[in-house]
Protein backbone atom coordinates (compact mmCIF):
# COMPACT_ATOMS: atom_id res chain seq x y z
CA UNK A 1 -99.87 -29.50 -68.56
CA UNK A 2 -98.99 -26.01 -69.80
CA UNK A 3 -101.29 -23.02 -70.57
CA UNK A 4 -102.99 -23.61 -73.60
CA UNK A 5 -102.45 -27.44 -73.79
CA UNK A 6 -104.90 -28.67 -76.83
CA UNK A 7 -106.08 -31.40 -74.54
CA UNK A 8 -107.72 -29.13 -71.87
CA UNK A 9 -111.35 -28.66 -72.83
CA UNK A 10 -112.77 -25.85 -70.53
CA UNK A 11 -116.13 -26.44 -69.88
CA UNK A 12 -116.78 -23.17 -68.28
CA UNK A 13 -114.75 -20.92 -70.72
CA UNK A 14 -111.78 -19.05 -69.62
CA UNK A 15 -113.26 -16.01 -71.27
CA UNK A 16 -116.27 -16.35 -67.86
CA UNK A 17 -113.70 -17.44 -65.59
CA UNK A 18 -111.36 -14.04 -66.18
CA UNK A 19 -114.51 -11.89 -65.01
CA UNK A 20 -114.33 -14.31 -61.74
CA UNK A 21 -110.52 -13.55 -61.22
CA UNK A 22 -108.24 -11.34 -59.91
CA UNK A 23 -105.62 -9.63 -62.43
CA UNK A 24 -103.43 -11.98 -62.58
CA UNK A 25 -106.23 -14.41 -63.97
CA UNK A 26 -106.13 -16.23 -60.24
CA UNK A 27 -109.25 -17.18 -58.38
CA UNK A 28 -110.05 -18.96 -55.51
CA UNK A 29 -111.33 -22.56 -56.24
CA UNK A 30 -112.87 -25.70 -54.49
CA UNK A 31 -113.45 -29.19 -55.89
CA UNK A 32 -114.69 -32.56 -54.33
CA UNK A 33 -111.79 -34.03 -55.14
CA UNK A 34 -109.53 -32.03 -52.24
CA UNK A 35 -110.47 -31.03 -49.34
CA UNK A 36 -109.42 -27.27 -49.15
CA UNK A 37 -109.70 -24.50 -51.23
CA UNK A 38 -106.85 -23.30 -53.02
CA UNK A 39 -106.03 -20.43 -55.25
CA UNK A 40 -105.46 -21.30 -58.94
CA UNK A 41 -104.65 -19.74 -62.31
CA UNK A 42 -107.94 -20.04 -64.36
CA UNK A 43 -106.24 -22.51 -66.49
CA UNK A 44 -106.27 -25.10 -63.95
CA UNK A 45 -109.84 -24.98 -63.04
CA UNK A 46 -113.12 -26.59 -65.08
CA UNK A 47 -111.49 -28.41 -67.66
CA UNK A 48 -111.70 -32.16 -68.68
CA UNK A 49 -109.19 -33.69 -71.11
CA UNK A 50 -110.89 -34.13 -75.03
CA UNK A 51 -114.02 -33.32 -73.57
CA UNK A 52 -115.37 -32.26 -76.90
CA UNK A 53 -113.23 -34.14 -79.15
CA UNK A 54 -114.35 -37.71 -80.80
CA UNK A 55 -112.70 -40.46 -79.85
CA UNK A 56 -109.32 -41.06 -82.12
CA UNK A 57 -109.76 -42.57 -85.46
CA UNK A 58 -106.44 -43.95 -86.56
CA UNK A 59 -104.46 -41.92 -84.34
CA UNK A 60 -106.79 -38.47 -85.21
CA UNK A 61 -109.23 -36.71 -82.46
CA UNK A 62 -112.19 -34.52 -84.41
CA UNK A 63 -112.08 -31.26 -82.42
CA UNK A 64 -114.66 -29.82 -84.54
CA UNK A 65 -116.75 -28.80 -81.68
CA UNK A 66 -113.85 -27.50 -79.47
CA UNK A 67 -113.26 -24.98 -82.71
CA UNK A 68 -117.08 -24.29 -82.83
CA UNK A 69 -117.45 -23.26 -78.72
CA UNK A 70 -114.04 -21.21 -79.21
CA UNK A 71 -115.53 -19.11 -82.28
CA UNK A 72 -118.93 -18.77 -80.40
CA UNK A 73 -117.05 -17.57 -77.10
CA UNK A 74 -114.86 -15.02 -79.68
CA UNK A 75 -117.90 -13.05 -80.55
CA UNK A 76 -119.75 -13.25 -76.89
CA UNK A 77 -116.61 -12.31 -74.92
CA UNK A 78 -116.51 -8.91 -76.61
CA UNK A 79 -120.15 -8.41 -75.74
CA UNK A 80 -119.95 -9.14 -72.37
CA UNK A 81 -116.75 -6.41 -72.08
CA UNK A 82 -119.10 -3.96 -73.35
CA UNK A 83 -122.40 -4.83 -71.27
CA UNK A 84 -120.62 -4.79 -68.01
CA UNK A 85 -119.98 -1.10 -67.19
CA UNK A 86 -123.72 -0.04 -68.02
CA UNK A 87 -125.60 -2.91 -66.09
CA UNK A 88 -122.95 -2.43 -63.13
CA UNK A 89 -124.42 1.25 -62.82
CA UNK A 90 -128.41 0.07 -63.34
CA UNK A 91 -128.58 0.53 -66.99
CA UNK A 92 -129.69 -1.47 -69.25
CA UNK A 93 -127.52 -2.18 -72.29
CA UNK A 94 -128.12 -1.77 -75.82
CA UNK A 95 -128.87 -5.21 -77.21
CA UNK A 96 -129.27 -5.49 -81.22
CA UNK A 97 -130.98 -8.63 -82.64
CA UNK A 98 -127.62 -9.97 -83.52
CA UNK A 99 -126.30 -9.65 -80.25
CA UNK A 100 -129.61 -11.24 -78.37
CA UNK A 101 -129.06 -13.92 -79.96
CA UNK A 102 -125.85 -14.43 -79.75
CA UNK A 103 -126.11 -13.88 -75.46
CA UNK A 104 -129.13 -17.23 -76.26
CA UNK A 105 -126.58 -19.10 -77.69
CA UNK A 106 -123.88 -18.85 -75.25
CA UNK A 107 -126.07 -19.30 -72.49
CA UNK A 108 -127.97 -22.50 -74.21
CA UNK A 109 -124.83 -24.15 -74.50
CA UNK A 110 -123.14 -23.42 -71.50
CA UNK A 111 -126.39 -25.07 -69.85
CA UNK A 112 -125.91 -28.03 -71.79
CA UNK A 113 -122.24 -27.99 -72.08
CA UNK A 114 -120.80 -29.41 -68.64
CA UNK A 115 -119.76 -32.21 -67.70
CA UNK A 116 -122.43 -32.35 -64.42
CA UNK A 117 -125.28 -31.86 -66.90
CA UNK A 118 -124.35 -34.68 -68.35
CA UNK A 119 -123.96 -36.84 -65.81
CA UNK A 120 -127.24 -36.30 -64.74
CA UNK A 121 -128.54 -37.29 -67.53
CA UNK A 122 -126.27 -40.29 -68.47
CA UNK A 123 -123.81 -41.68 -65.58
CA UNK A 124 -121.60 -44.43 -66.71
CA UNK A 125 -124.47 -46.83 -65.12
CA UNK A 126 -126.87 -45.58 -67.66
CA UNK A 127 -124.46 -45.99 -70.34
CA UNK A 128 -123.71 -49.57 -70.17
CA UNK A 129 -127.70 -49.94 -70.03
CA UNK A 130 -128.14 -48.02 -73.04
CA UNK A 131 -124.99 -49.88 -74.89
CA UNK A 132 -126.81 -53.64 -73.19
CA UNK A 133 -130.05 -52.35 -74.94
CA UNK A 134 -128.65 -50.99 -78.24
CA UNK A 135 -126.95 -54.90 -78.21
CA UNK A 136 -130.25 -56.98 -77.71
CA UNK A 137 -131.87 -54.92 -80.32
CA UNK A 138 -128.83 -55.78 -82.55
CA UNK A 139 -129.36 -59.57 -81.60
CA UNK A 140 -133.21 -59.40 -81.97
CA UNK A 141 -132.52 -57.99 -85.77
CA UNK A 142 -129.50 -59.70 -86.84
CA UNK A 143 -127.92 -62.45 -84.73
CA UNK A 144 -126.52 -63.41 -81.12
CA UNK A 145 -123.07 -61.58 -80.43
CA UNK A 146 -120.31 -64.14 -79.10
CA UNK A 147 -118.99 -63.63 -76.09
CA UNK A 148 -115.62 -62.13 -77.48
CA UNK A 149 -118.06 -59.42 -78.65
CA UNK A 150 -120.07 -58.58 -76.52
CA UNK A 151 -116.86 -58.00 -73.95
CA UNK A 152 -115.32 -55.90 -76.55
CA UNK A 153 -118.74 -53.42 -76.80
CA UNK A 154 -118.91 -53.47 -73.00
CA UNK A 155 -115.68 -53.55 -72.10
CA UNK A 156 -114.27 -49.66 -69.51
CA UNK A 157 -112.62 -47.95 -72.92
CA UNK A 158 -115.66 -48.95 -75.21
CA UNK A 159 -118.14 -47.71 -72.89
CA UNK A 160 -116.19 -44.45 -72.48
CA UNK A 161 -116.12 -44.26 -76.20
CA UNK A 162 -119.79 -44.77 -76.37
CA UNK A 163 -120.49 -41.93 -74.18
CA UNK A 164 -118.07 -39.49 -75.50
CA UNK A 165 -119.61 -40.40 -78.98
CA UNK A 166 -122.66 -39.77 -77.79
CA UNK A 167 -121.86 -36.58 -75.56
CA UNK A 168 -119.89 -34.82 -78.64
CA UNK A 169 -123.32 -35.81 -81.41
CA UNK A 170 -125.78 -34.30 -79.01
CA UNK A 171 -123.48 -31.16 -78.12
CA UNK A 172 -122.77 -30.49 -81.99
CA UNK A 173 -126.61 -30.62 -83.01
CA UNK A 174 -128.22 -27.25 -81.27
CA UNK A 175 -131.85 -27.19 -80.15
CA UNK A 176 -133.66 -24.43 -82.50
CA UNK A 177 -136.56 -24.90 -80.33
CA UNK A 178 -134.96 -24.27 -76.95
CA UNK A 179 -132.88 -21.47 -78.35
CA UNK A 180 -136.27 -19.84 -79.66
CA UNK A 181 -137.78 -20.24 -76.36
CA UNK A 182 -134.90 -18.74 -74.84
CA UNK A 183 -135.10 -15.24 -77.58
CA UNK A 184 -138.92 -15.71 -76.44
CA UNK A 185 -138.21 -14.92 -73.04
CA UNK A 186 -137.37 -11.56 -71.63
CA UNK A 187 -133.88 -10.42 -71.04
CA UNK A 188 -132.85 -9.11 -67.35
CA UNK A 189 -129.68 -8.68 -65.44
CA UNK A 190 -129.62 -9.16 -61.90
CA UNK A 191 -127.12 -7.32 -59.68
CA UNK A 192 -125.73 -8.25 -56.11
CA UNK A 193 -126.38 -6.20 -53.38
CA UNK A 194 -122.51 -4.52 -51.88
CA UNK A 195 -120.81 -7.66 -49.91
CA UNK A 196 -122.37 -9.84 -52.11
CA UNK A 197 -120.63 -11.87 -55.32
CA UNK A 198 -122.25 -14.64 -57.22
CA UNK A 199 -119.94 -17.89 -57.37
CA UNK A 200 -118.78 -19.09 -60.85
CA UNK A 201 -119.48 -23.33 -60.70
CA UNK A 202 -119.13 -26.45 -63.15
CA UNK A 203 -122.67 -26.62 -63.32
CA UNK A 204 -123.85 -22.82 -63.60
CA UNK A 205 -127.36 -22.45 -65.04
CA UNK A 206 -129.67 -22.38 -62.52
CA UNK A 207 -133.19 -22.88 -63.91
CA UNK A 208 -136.06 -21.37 -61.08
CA UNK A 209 -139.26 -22.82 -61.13
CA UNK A 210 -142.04 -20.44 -58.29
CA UNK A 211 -144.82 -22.09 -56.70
CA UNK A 212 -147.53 -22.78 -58.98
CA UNK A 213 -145.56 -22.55 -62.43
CA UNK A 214 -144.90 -25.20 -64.67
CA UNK A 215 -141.46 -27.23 -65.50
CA UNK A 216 -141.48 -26.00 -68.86
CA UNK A 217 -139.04 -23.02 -69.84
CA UNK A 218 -141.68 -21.24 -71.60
CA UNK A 219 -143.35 -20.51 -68.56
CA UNK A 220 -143.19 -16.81 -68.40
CA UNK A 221 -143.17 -18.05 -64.27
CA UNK A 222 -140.01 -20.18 -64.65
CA UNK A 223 -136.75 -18.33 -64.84
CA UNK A 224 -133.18 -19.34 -65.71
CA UNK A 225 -129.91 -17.79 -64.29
CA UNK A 226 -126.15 -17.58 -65.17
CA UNK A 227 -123.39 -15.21 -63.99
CA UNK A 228 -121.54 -13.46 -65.72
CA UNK A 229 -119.79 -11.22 -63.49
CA UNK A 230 -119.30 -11.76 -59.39
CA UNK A 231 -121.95 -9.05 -59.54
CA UNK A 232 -124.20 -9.87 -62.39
CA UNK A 233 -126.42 -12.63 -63.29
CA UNK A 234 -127.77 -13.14 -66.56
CA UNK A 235 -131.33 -14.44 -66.44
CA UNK A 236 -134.14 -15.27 -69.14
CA UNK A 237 -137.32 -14.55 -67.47
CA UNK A 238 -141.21 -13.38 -68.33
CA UNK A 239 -141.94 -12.37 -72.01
CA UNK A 240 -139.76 -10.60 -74.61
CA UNK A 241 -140.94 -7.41 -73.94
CA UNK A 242 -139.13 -7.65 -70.52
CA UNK A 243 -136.04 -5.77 -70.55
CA UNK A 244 -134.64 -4.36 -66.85
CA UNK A 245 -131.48 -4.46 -64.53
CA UNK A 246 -133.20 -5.07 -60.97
CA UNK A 247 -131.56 -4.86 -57.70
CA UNK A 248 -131.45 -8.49 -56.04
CA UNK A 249 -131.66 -8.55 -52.65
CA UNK A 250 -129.16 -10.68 -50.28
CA UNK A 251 -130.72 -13.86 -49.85
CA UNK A 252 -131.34 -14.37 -53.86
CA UNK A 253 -127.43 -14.38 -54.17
CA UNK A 254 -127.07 -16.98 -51.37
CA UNK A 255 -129.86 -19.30 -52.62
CA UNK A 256 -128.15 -19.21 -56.15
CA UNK A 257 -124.71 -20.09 -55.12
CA UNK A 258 -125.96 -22.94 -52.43
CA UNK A 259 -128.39 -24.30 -55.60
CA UNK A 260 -125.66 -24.76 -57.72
CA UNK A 261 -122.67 -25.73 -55.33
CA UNK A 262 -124.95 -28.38 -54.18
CA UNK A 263 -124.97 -29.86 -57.65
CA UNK A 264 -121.51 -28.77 -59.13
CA UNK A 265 -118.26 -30.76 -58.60
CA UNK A 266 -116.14 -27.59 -58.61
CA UNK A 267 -116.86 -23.53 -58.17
CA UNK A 268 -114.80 -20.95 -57.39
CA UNK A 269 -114.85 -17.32 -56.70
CA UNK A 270 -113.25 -14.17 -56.11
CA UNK A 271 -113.47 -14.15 -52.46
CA UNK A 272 -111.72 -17.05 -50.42
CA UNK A 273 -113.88 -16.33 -47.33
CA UNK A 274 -117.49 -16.85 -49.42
CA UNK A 275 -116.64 -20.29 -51.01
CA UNK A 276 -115.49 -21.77 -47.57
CA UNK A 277 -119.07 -20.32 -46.02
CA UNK A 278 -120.38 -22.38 -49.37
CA UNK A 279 -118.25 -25.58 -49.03
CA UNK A 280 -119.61 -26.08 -45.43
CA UNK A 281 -123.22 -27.00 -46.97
CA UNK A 282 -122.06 -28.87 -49.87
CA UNK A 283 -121.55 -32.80 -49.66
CA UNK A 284 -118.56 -34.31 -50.16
């Protein structure tokens, strides 16, 4: 498929992945599905086909939410271009309302975006559970399906249909309450120590619960992290009033990137040498 192919949905937008490559928009990425790591144009990597589009209607996808993540990464992309030189040099940027929330938005759905997200939540198992429960409720109130029917709801392409359905509804419908949690929570960026780059992955927020706090995001204990440089991490943490670019020291880098390989199909980086150290604890 060529650059720019409609079908490619990038789950981790291309406008991350370029701060994660080299010039020629190349970085160095590992999936479960080979065994090596390989270098790749950014095009190539964290993408599924329709991923956000329904499933055709008389020939017709609905790429409605495609359009809506493409105009939301249009107005974060230039924001990120300008907070990068300050934080890279310890200070911290000038954030107006408008922006702050824009930054909670981006980060809410790139949480909630990705394809690993949703598999925890709903494998193909748990589909055809939900789709066998959703059919003895229909029996219960109306009448008993036929057999012809009930293979044609639970049939591979139905049940694919049912979850893409499903995945593309609950993506298109925000959470006002997480997002207000997130504008809740203070706003700090997190820099790598020198020899020391954060790995990009397909499932990138990492949410950090300490000792003692709660599960809840509105813990001002419990933190949650994203990259969005090799060098900076994005993290909602402690109250509003929290605003600071903090040195972090070596081993929070390599506890990130080992928490989310572990869980991600794919990640990738700018340096070859750092994913292989990464693949070797990572199951296949």
């Amino acid at each position: 498929m060529a650059v720019g192919d409609p079908k490619k949905h990038h789950f981790v937008p291309q406008m991350l992945l370029r701060r994660f490559a080299d010039s020629d928009e190349r970085l160095f990425h590992y999936t479960r599905h080979r065994p090596e790591v390989c270098q790749v144009h950014i095009s190539s990597a964290f993408f599924r086909n329709h991923l956000y589009a329904m499933p055709p209607v008389d020939g017709e996808r609905d790429v409605t939410l495609e359009r809506q993540f493409a105009e939301l990464e249009s107005i974060v992309a230039p924001l990120l271009d300008e907070l990068q030189a300050p934080i890279l040099t310890g200070q911290y940027p000038k954030l107006n309302q408008n922006a702050r929330e824009a930054l909670c938005l981006f980060f809410y759905q790139q949480w909630r975006r990705v394809p690993d997200f949703h598999d925890e939540i709903m494998g193909m198992d748990g589909c055809v559970a939900a789709i066998r429960d959703a059919i003895s409720q229909f029996e219960v109130d109306y009448r008993p399906l036929s057999p012809a029917e009930r293979e044609t709801l639970l049939n591979a392409e139905a049940t694919r249909h049912f979850r893409q359905r499903a995945r593309v509804n609950s993506l298109g419908s925000a959470s006002k309450r997480t997002v207000d949690v997130l504008f809740d929570k203070g706003l700090v960026f997190g820099l790598a120590p020198p020899r020391k780059s954060f790995i990009i992955a397909s499932h990138p927020v990492l949410k950090v619960i300490p000792w003692g706090a709660s599960n809840e995001l509105n813990d001002p204990k419990v933190e949650a992290w994203l990259p969005i440089h090799p060098k900076i991490v994005m993290a909602f943490a402690g109250t509003r009033d929290r605003q600071a670019v903090v040195q972090l020291p070596d081993r929070e880098i390599r506890l990130y990137n080992l928490a989310v390989a572990r869980r991600s199909t794919e990640f990738a980086s700018t340096s070859r040498e750092l994913l292989e150290s990464i693949r070797r604890h990572c199951p296949r």
